[in-house]
N, C-alpha and C. Protein backbone atom coordinates (compact mmCIF):
# COMPACT_ATOMS: atom_id res chain seq x y z
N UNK A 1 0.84 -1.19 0.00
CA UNK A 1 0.00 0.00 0.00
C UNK A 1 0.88 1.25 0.00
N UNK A 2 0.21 2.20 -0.23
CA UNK A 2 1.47 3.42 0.00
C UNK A 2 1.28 3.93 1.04
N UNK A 3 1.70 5.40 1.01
CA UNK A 3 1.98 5.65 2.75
C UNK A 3 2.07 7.12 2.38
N UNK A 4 0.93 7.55 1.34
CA UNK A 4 0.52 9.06 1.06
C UNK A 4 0.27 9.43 2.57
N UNK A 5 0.89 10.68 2.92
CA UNK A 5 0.37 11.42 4.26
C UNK A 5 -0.73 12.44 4.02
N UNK A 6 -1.97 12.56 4.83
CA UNK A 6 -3.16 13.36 4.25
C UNK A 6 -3.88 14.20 5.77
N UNK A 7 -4.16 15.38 5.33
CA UNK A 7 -4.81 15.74 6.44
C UNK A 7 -6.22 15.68 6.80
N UNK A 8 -6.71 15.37 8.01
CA UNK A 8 -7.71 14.91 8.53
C UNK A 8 -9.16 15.66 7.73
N UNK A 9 -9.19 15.08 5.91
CA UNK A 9 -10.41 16.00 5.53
C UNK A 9 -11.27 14.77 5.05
N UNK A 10 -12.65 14.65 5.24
CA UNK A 10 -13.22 13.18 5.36
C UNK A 10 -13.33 13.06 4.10
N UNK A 11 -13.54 13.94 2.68
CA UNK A 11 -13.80 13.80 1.72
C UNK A 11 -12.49 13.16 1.11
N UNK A 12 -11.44 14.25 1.33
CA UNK A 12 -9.86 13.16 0.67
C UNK A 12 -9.78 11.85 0.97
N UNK A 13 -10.18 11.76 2.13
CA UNK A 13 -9.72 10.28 2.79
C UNK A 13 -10.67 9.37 1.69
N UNK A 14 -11.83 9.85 2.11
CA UNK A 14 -12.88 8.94 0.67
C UNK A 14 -12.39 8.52 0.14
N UNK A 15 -12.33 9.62 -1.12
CA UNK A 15 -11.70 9.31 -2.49
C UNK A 15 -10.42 8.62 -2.38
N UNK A 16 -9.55 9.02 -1.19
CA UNK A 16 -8.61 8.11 -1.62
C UNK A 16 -8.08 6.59 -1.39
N UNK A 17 -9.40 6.02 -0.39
CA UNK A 17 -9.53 5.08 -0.19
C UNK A 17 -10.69 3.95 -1.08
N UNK A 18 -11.43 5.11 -1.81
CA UNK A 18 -12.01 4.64 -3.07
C UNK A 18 -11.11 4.30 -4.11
N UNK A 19 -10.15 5.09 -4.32
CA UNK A 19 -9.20 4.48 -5.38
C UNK A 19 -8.50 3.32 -4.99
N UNK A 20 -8.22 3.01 -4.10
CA UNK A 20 -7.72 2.10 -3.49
C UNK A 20 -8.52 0.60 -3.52
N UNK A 21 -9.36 0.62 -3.62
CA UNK A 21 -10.21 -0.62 -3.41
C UNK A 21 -11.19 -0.60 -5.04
N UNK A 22 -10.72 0.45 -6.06
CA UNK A 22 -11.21 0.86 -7.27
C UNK A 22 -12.72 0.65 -7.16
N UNK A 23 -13.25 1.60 -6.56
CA UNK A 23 -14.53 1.84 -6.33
C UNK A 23 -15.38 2.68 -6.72
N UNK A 24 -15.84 3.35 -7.90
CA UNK A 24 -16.38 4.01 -8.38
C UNK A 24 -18.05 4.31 -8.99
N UNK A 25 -18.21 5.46 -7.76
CA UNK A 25 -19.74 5.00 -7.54
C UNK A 25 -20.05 5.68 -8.73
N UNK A 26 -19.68 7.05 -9.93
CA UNK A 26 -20.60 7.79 -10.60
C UNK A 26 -20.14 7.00 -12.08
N UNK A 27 -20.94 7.04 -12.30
CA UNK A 27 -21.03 6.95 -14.14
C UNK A 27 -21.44 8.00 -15.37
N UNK A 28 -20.31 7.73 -16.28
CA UNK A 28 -21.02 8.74 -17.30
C UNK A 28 -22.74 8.66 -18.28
N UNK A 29 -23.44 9.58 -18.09
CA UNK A 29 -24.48 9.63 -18.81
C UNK A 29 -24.27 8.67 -20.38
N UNK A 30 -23.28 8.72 -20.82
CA UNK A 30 -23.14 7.89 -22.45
C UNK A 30 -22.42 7.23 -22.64
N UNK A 31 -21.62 6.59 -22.05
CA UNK A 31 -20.71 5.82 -22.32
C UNK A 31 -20.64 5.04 -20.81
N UNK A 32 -18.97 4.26 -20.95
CA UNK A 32 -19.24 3.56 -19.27
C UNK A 32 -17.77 3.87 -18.58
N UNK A 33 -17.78 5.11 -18.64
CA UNK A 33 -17.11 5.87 -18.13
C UNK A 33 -17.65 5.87 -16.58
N UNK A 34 -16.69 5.85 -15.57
CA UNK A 34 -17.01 5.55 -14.17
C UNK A 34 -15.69 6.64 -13.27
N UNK A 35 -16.04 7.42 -12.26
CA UNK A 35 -15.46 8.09 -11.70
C UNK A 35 -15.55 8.24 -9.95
N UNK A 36 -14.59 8.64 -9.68
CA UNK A 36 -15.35 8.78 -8.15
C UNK A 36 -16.16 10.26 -7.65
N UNK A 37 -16.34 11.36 -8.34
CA UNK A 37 -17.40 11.85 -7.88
C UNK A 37 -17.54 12.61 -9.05
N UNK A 38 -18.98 13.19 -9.18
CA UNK A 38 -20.10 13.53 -9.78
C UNK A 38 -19.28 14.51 -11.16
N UNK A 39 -17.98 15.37 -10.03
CA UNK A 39 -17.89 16.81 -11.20
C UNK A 39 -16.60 15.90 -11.71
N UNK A 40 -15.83 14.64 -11.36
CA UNK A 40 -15.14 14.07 -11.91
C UNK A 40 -15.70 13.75 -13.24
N UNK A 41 -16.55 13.10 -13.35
CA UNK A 41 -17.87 12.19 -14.92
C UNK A 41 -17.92 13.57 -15.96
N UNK A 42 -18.78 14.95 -14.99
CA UNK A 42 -19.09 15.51 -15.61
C UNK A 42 -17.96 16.56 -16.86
N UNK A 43 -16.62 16.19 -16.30
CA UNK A 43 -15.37 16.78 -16.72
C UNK A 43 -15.12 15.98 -17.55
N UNK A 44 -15.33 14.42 -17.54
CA UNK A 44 -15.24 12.98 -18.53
C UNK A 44 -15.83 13.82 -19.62
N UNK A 45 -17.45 14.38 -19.90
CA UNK A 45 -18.07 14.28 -20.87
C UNK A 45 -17.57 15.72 -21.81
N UNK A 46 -16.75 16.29 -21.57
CA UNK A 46 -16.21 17.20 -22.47
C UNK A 46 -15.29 16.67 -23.55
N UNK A 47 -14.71 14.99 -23.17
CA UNK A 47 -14.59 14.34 -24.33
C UNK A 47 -15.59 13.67 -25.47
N UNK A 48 -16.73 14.00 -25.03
CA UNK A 48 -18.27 13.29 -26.08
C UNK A 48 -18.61 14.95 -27.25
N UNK A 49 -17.74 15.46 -27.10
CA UNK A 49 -17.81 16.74 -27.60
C UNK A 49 -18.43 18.00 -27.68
N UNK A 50 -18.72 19.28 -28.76
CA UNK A 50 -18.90 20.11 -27.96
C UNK A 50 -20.70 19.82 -28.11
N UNK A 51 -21.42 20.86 -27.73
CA UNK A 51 -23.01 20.53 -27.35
C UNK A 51 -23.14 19.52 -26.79
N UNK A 52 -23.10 18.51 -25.90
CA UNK A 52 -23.06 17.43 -25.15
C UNK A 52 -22.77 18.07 -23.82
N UNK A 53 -24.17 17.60 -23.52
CA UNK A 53 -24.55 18.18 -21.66
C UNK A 53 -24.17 17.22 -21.23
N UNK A 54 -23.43 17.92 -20.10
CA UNK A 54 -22.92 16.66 -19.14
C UNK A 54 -23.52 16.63 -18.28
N UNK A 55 -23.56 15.19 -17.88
CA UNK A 55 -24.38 13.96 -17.32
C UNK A 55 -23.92 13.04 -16.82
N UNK A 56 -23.87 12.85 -14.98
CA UNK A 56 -23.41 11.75 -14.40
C UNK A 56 -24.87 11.18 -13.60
N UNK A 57 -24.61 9.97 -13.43
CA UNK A 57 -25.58 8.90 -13.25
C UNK A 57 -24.87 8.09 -12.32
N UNK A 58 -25.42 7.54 -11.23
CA UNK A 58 -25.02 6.49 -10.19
C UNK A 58 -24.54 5.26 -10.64
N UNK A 59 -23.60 5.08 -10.79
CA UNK A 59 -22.57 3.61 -11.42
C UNK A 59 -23.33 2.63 -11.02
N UNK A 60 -23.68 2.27 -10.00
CA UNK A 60 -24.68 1.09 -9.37
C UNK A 60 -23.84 -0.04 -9.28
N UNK A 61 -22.48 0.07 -8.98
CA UNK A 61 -21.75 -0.66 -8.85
C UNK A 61 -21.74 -1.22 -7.41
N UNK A 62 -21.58 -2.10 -6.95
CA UNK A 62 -21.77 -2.53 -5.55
C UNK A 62 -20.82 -2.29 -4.69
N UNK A 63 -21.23 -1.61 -3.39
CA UNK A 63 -19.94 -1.34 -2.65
C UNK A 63 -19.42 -2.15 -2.09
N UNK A 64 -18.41 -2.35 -1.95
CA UNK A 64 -17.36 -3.59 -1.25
C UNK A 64 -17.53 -3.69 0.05
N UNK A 65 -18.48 -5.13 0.72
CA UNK A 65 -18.60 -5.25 1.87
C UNK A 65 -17.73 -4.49 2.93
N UNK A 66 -18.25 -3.78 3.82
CA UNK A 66 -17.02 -3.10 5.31
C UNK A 66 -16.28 -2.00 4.47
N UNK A 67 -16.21 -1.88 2.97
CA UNK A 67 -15.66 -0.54 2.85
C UNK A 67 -16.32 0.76 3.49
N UNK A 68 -17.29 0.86 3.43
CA UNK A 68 -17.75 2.27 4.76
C UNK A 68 -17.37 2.34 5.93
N UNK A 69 -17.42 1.25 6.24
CA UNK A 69 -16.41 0.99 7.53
C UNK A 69 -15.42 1.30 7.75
N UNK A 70 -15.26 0.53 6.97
CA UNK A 70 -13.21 1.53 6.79
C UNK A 70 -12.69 2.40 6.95
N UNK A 71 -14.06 3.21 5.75
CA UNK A 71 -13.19 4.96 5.61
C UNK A 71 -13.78 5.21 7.15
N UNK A 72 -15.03 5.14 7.87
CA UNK A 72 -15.22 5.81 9.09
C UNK A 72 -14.51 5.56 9.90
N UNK A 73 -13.55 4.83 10.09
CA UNK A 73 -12.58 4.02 10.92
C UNK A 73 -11.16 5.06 10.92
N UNK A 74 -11.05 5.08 9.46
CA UNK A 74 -9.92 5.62 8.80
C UNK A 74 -10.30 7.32 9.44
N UNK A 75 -11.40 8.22 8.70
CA UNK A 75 -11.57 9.48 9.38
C UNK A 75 -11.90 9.76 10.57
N UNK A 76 -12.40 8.73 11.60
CA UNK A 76 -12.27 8.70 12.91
C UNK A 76 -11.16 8.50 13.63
N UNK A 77 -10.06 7.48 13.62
CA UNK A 77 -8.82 7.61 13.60
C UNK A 77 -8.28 9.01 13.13
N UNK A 78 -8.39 8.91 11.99
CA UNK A 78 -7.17 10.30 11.75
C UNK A 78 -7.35 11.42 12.90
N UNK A 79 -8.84 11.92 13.10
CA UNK A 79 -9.04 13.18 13.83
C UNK A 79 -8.80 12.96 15.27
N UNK A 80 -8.81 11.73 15.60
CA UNK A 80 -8.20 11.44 16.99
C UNK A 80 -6.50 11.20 17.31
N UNK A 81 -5.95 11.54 16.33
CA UNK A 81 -4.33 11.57 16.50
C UNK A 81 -3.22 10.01 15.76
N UNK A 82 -4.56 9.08 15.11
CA UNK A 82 -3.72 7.58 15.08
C UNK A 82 -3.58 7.45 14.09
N UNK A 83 -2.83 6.97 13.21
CA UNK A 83 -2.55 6.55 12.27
C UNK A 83 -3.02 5.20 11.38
N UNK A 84 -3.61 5.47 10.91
CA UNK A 84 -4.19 3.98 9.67
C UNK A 84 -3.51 4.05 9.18
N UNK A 85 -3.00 2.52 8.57
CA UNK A 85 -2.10 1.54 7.56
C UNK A 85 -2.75 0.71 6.90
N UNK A 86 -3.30 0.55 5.99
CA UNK A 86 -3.47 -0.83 5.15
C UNK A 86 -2.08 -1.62 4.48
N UNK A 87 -1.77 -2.99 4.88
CA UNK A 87 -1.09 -3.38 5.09
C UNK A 87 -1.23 -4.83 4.25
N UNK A 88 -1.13 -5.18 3.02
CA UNK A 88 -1.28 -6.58 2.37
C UNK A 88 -0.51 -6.22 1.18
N UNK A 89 -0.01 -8.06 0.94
CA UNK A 89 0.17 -8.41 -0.26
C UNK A 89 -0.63 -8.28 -1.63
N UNK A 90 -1.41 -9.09 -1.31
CA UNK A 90 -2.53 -9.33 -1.71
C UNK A 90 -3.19 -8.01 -2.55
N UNK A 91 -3.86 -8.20 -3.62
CA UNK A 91 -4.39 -7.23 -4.31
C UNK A 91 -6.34 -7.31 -3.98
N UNK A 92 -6.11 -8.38 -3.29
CA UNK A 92 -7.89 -8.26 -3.08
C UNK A 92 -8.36 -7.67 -2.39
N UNK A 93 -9.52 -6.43 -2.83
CA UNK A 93 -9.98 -5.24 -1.79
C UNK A 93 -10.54 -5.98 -0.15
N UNK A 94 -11.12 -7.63 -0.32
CA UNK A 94 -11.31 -7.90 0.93
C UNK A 94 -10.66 -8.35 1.56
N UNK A 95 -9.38 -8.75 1.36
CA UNK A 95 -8.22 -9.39 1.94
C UNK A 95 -7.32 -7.72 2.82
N UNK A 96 -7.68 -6.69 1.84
CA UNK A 96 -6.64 -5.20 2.08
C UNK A 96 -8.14 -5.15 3.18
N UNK A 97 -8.92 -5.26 3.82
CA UNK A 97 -10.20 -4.33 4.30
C UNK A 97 -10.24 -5.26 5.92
N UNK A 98 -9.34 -6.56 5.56
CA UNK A 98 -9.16 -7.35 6.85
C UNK A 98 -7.67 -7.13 7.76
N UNK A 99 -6.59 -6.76 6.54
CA UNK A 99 -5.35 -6.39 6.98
C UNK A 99 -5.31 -4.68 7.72
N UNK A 100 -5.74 -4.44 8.52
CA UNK A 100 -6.04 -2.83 8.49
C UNK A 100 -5.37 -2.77 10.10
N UNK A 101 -4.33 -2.12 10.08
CA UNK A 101 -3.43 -1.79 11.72
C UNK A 101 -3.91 -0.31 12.11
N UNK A 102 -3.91 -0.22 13.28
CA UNK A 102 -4.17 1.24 14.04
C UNK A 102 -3.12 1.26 14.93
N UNK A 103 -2.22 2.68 14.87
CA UNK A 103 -1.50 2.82 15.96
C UNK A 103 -1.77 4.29 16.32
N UNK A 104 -0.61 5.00 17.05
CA UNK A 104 -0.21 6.26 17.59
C UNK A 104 0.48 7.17 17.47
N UNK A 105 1.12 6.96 15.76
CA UNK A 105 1.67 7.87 15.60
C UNK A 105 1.20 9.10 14.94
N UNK A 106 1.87 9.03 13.27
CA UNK A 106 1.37 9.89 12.50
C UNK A 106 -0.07 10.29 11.50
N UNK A 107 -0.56 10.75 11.17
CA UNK A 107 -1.92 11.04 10.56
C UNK A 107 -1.61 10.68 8.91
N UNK A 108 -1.75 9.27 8.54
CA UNK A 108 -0.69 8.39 7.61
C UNK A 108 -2.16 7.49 7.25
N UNK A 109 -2.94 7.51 6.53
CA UNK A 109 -4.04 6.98 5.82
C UNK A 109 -3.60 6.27 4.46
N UNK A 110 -3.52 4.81 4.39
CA UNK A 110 -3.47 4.01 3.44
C UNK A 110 -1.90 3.75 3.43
């Protein structure tokens, strides 16, 4: 995993624990273009060219069991002083969502 340092903002932590587990809830209106939030898609559709209203739509992709968990774990930790690590070999988002250490040091998410 890496060991990006981030400050305690619940939205970064999201996204960047959405990328992490490649989780992408929005979708583009025309194509299957998938992003993690809304003005991300809608920035996608300036490649469908010009006159083409942009349009994001809910991916309906399924969220990865205990990933909400996580991040609340992860932004609850951070603002209390501890440090989250995700910590695996393994490339499987539920194998990375079971490997998860908490300590006392630095404000160190993923």
């Amino acid at each position: 995993m890496c060991q990006k340092v981030m400050r305690c903002n619940s939205s970064n932590l999201r996204r960047h624990l959405y990328k992490h587990f490649h989780y992408r809830p929005f979708k583009c209106g025309y194509c299957e273009y998938k992003g993690l939030s809304t003005s991300e898609v809608i920035q996608h559709t300036v490649s469908h060219g010009d006159g083409v209203l942009p349009k994001s739509v809910l991916s309906k992709q399924p969220v990865i069991e205990g990933l909400e968990d996580l991040v609340s774990l992860c932004i609850k930790s951070c603002r209390t002083g501890k440090t989250v690590t995700l910590v695996s070999d393994s490339e499987s988002p539920l194998t990375r969502k079971a490997d998860l250490a908490v300590d006392n040091s630095y404000n160190v998410c993923c």
